[in-house]
Protein backbone atom coordinates (compact mmCIF):
# COMPACT_ATOMS: atom_id res chain seq x y z
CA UNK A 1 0.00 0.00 0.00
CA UNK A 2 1.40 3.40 -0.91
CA UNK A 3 1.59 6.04 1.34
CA UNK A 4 -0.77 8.82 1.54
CA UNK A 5 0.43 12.17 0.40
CA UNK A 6 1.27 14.36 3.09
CA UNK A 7 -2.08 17.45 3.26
CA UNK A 8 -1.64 20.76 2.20
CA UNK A 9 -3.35 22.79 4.45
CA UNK A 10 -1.19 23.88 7.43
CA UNK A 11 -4.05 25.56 10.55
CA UNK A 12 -0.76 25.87 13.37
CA UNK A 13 0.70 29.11 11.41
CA UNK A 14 0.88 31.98 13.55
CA UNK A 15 2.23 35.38 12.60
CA UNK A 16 3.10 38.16 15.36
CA UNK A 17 0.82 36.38 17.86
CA UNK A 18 -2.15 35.82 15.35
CA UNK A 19 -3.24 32.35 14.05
CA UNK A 20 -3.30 31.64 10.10
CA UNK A 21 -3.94 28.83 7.79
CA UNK A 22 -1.55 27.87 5.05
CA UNK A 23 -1.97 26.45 1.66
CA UNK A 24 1.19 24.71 0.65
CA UNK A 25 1.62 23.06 -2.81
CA UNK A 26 4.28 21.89 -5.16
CA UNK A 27 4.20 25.27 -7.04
CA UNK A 28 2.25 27.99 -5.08
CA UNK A 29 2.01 29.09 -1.14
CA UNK A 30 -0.45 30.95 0.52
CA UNK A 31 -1.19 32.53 4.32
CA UNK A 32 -4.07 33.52 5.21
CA UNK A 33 -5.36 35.51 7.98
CA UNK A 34 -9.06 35.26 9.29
CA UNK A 35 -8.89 37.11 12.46
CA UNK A 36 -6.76 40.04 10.74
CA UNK A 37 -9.91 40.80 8.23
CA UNK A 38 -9.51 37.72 6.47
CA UNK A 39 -6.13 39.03 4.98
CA UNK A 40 -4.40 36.88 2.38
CA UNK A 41 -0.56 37.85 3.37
CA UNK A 42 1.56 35.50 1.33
CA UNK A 43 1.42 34.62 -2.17
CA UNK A 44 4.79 32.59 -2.87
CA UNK A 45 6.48 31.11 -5.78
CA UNK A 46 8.10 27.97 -4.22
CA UNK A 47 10.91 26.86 -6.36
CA UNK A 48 11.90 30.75 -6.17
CA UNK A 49 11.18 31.94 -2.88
CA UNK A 50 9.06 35.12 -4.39
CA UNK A 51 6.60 36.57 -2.02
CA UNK A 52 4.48 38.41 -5.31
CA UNK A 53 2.17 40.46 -2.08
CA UNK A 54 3.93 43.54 -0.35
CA UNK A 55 4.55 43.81 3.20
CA UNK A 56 4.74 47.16 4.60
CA UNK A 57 7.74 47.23 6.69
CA UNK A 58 6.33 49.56 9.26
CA UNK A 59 3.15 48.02 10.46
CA UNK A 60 2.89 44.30 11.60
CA UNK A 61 0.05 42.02 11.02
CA UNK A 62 -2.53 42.89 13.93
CA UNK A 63 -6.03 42.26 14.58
CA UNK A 64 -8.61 44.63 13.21
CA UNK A 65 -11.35 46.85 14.66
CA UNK A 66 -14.45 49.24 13.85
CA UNK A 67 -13.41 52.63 13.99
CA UNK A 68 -9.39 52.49 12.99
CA UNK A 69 -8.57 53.87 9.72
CA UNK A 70 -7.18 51.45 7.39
CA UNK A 71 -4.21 53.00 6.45
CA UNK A 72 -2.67 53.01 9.70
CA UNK A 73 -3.59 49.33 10.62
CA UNK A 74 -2.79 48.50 6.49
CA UNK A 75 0.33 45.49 6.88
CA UNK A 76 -0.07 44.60 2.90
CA UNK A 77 -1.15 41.57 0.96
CA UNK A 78 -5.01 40.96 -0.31
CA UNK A 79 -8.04 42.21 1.15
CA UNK A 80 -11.90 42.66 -0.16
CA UNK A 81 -13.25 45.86 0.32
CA UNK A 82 -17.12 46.10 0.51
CA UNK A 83 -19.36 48.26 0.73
CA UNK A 84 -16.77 51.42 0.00
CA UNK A 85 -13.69 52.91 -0.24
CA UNK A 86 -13.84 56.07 1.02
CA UNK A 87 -15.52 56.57 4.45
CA UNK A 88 -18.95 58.45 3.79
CA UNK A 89 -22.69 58.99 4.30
CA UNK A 90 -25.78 57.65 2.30
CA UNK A 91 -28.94 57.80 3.36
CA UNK A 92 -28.37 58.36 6.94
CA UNK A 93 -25.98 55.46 7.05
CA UNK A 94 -22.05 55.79 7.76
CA UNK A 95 -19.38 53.48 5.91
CA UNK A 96 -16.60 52.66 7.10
CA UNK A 97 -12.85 53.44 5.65
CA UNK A 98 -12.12 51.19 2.79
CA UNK A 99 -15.93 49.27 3.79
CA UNK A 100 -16.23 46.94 6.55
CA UNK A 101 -15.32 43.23 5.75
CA UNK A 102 -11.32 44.32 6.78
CA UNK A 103 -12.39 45.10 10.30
CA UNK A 104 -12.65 42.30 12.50
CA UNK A 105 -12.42 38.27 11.77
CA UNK A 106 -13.50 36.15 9.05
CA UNK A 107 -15.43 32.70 10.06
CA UNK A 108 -13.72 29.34 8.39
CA UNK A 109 -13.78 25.82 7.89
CA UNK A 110 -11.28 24.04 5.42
CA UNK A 111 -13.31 22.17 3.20
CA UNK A 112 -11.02 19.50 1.41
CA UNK A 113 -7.56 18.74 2.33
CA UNK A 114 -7.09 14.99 0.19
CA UNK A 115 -3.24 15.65 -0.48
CA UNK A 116 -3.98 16.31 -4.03
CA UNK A 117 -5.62 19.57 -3.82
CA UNK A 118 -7.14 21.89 -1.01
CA UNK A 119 -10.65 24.20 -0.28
CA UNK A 120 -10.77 27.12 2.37
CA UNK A 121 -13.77 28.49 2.81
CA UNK A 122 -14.28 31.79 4.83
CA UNK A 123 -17.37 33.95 5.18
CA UNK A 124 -17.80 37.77 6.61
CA UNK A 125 -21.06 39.36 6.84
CA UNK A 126 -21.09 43.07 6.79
CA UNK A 127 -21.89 45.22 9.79
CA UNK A 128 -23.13 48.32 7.78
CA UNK A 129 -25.47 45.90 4.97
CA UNK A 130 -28.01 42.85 5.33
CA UNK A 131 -24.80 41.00 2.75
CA UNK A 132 -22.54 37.96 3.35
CA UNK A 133 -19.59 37.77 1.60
CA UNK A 134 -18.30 34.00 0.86
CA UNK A 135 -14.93 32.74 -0.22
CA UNK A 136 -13.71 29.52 -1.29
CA UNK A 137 -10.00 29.67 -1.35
CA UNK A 138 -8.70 26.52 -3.60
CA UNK A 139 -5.02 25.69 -4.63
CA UNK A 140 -3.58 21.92 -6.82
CA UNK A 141 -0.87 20.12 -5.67
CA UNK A 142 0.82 21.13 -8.69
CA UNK A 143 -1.08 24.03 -9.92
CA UNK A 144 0.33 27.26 -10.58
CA UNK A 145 -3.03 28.92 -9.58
CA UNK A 146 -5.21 29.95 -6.47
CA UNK A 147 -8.88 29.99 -7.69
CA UNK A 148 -11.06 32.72 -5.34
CA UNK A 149 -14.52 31.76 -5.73
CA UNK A 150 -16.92 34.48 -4.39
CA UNK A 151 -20.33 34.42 -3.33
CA UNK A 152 -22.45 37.57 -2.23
CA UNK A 153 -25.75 37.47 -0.81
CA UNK A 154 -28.40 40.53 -0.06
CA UNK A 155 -30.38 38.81 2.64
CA UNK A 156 -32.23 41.85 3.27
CA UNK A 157 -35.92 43.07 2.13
CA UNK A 158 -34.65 45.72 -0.32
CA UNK A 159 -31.66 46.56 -2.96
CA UNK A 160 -28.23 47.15 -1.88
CA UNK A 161 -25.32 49.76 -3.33
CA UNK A 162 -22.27 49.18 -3.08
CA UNK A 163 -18.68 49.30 -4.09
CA UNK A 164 -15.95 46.40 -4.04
CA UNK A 165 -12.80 45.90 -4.97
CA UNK A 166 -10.50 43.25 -4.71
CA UNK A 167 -7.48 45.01 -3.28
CA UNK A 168 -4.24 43.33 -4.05
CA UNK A 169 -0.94 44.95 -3.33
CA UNK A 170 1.77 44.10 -5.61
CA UNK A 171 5.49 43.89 -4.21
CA UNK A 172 7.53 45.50 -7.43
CA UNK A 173 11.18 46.34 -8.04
CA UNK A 174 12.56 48.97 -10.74
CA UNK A 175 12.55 46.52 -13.63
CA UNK A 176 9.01 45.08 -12.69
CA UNK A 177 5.99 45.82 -15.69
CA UNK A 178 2.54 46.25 -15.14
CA UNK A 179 0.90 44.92 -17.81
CA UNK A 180 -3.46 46.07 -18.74
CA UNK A 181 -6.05 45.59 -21.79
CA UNK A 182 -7.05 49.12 -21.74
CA UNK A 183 -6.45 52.46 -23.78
CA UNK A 184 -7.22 54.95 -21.72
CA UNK A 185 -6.67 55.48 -17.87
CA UNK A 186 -8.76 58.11 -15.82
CA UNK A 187 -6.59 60.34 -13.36
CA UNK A 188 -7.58 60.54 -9.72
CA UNK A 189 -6.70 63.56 -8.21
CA UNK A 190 -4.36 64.25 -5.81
CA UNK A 191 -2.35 61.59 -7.12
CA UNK A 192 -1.17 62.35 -10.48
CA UNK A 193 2.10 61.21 -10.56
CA UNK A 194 3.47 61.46 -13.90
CA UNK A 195 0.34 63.00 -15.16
CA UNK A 196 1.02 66.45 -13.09
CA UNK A 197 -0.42 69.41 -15.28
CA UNK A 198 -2.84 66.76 -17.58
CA UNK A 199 -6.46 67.86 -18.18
CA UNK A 200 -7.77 64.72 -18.53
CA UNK A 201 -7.59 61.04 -19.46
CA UNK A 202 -3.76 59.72 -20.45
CA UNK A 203 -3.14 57.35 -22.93
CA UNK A 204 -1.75 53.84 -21.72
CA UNK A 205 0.98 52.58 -21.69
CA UNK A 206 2.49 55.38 -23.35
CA UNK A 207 1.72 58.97 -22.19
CA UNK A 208 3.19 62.10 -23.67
CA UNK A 209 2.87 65.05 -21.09
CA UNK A 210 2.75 68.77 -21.70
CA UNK A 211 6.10 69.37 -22.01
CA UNK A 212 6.02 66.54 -24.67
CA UNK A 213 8.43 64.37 -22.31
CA UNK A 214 7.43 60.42 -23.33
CA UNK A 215 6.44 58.07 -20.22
CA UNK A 216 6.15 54.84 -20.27
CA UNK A 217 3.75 54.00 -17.28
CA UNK A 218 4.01 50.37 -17.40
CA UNK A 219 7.33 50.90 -15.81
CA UNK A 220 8.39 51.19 -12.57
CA UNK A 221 10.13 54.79 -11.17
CA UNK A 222 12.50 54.06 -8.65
CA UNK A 223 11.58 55.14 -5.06
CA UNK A 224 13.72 58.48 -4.93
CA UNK A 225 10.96 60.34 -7.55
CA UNK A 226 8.36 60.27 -4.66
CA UNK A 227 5.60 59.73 -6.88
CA UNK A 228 2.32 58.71 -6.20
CA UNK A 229 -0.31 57.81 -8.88
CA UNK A 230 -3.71 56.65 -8.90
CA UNK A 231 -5.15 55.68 -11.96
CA UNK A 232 -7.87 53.70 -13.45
CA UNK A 233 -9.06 52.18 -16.60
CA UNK A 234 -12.04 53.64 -19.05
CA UNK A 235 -11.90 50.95 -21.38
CA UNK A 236 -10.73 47.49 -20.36
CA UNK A 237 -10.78 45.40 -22.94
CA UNK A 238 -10.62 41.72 -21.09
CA UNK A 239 -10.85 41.07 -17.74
CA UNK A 240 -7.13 40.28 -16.49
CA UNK A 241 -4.12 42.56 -15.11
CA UNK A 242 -0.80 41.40 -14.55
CA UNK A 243 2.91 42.39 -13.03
CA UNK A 244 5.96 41.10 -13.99
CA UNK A 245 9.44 40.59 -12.67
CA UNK A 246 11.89 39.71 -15.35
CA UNK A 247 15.23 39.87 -12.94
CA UNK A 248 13.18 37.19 -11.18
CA UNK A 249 11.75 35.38 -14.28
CA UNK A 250 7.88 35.44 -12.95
CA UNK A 251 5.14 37.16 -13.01
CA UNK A 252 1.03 37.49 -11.13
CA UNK A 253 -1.87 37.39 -13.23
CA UNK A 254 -5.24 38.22 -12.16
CA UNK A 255 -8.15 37.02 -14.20
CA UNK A 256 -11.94 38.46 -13.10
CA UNK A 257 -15.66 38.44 -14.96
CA UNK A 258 -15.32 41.70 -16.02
CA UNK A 259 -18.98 42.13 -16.35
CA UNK A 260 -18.79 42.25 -12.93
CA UNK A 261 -15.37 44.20 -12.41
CA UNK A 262 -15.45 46.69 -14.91
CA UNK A 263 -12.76 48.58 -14.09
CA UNK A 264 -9.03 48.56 -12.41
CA UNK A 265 -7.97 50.84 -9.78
CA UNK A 266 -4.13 51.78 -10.05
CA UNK A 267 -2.46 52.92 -6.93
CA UNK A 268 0.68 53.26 -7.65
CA UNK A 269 3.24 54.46 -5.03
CA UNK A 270 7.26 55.38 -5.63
CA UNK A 271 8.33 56.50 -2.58
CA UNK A 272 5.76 58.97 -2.42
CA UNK A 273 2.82 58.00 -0.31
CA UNK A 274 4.11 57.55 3.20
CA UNK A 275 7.17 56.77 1.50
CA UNK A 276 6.43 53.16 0.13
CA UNK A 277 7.28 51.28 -2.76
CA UNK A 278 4.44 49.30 -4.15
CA UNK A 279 1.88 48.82 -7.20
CA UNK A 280 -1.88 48.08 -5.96
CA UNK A 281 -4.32 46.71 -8.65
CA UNK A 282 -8.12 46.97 -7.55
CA UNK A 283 -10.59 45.07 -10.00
CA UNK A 284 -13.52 46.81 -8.94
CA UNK A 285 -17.24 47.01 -9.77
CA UNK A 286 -17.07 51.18 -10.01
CA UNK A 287 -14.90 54.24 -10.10
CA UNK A 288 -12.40 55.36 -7.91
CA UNK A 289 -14.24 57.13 -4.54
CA UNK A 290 -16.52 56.27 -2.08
CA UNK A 291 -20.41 54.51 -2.10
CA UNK A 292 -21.33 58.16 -2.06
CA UNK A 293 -19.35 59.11 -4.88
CA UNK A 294 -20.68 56.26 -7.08
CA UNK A 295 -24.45 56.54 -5.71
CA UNK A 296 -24.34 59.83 -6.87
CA UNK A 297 -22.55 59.20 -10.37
CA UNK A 298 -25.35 56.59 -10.93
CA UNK A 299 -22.13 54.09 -10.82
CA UNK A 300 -22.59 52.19 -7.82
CA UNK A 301 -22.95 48.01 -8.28
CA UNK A 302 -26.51 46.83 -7.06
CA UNK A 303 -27.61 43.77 -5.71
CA UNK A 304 -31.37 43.25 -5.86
CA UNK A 305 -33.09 41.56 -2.28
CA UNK A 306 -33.36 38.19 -1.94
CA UNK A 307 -30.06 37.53 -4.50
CA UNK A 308 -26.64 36.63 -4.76
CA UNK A 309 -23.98 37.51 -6.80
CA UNK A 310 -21.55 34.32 -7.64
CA UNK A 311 -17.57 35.52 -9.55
CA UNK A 312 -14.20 34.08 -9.61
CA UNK A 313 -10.82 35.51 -9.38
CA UNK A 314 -7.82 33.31 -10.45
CA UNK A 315 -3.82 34.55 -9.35
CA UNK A 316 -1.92 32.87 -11.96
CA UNK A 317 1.51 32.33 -11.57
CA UNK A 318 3.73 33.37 -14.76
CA UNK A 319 6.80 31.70 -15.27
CA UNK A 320 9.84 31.75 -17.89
CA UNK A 321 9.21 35.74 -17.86
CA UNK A 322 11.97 37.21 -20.08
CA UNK A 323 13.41 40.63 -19.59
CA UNK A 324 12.14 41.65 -23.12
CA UNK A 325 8.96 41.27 -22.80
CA UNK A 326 7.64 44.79 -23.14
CA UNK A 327 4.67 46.31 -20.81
CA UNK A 328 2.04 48.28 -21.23
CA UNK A 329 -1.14 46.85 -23.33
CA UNK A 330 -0.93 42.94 -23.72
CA UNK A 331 1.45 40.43 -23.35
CA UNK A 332 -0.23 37.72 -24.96
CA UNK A 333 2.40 37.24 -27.45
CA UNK A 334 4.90 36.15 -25.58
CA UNK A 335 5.11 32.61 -25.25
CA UNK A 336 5.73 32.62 -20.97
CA UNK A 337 2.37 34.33 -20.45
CA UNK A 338 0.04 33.35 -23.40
CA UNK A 339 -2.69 31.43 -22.06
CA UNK A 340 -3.06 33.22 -18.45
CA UNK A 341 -5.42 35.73 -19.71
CA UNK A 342 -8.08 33.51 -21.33
């Protein structure tokens, strides 16, 4: 009789005092933490060592709680944000900074652990809207991929607005490439970056200025500009973003139902906001702001009583990344990443 292939799901991790769960395949690891807002920290390329998720070397994993502004308690990684970003008012009700599923734990069970392939599944309901947010959390033995299956449910007697975006932050270096199906990216104010002095819209990835000085904003600035950009998309074309690190040969994909996400956030920071180093993409279901913003732009996401919403997100590990391969609109061409984004 053969022996039985060691599990893959690891429930004894702790990190700074706080329990975690870890996914461990051949290919792909993952931590997650469900009493630190259900935080996904780690996201690591085994046979490299690469950690693709930014920790911010300032704050430590913690636990969470209602009234703390995110940005101070904000360690990194991947976190859902629902109902908002901002903090704001609508109809009487307040919303919490970046929405409410962050603050406090996350409820879980793993679901499968068989040695050849594993399920977590975590659940949050949210304090400020009759919703529960599910997630099954999946990872292969020897897959390259961790499948987020989502399921949102209004339990409550009447329609519900909202905004959420799936918030990943990106660990980059000065050769990394952000790679997007889009045309055109919207600038958010105050943090234009590269754009200073624009009216409106930029071109992507390539961006003339006023001046007429060339940028090519699938590229990385190193931290001494001090830049800080937030952009997001007006036209994605597919649903799928993507960084990659050619001086480490890899690269993160995120695929999404872009009926659902129709846009990408793009927080990009170069040593300008609080002095970090990091690339955020947001697939979200609105426009940069808060549930007020997009309730009164008529762009808010609604979910009808009595439904659920049901979406994936895949984070697919590229590998044999090349430092040729250009940024900016698609790299579909090249042979390492063809077949992520389909």
């Amino acid at each position: 009789m053969s022996a039985s292939r060691p599990r893959l799901v690891d429930t004894s991790v702790t990190r700074g005092g706080i329990g975690g769960i870890a996914l461990r395949g051949e290919e792909l690891a993952l931590t997650v933490f469900p009493e630190a807002g259900g935080k996904i920290l780690d996201l690591v390329h085994r046979p490299t060592g690469f950690n693709f998720l930014w920790h911010n070397p300032r704050v430590e994993l913690q636990k969470t709680y209602a009234g703390a502004l995110f940005d101070d308690l904000w360690c990194g990684g991947w976190d859902e944000l629902f109902p908002t970003d901002g903090r704001c008012e609508v109809d009487g009700n307040t919303y919490h900074d970046h929405g409410d599923l962050w603050i406090g734990p996350w409820e879980w069970e793993v679901e499968r652990d068989d040695g050849s392939s594993a399920v977590l599944y975590m659940r949050r309901y949210s304090t400020s809207l009759p919703c529960l947010m599910e997630r099954w959390i999946s990872l292969e033995r020897a897959g390259a991929v961790v499948e987020v299956r989502y399921r949102l449910a209004n339990f409550g007697a009447r329609p519900v607005r909202f905004v959420w975006n799936v918030h990943v932050a990106h660990a980059i270096t000065t050769d990394s490439r952000l790679h997007l199906p889009a045309r055109r990216l919207g600038v958010q104010p105050p943090y234009l970056g590269r754009a200073e002095g624009n009216a409106g819209d930029v071109s992507w990835p390539w961006y003339e200025d006023r001046d007429g000085v060339g940028h090519d904003l699938s590229r990385m600035p190193p931290v001494e500009s001090g830049l800080t950009e937030f952009f997001f998309t007006r036209d994605l074309e597919d649903g799928w973003c993507a960084v990659t690190y050619p001086s480490a040969g890899v690269g993160l994909a995120l695929t999404f139902d872009r009926i659902i996400f129709r846009n990408v956030w793009l927080f990009c920071v170069y040593g300008g906001w609080r002095g970090h180093y990091l690339l955020l993409t947001e697939p979200s279901t609105s426009e940069p702001g808060s549930l007020a913003d997009n309730v009164a732009s008529g762009l808010a996401a609604v979910l009808e009583a009595g439904s659920a919403l049901e979406t994936e997100v895949r984070a697919t590990v590229l590998t044999g990344v090349a430092s040729d391969i250009p940024g900016g609109v698609s790299p579909a061409p090249v042979a390492a990443l063809r077949g992520a984004f389909r």
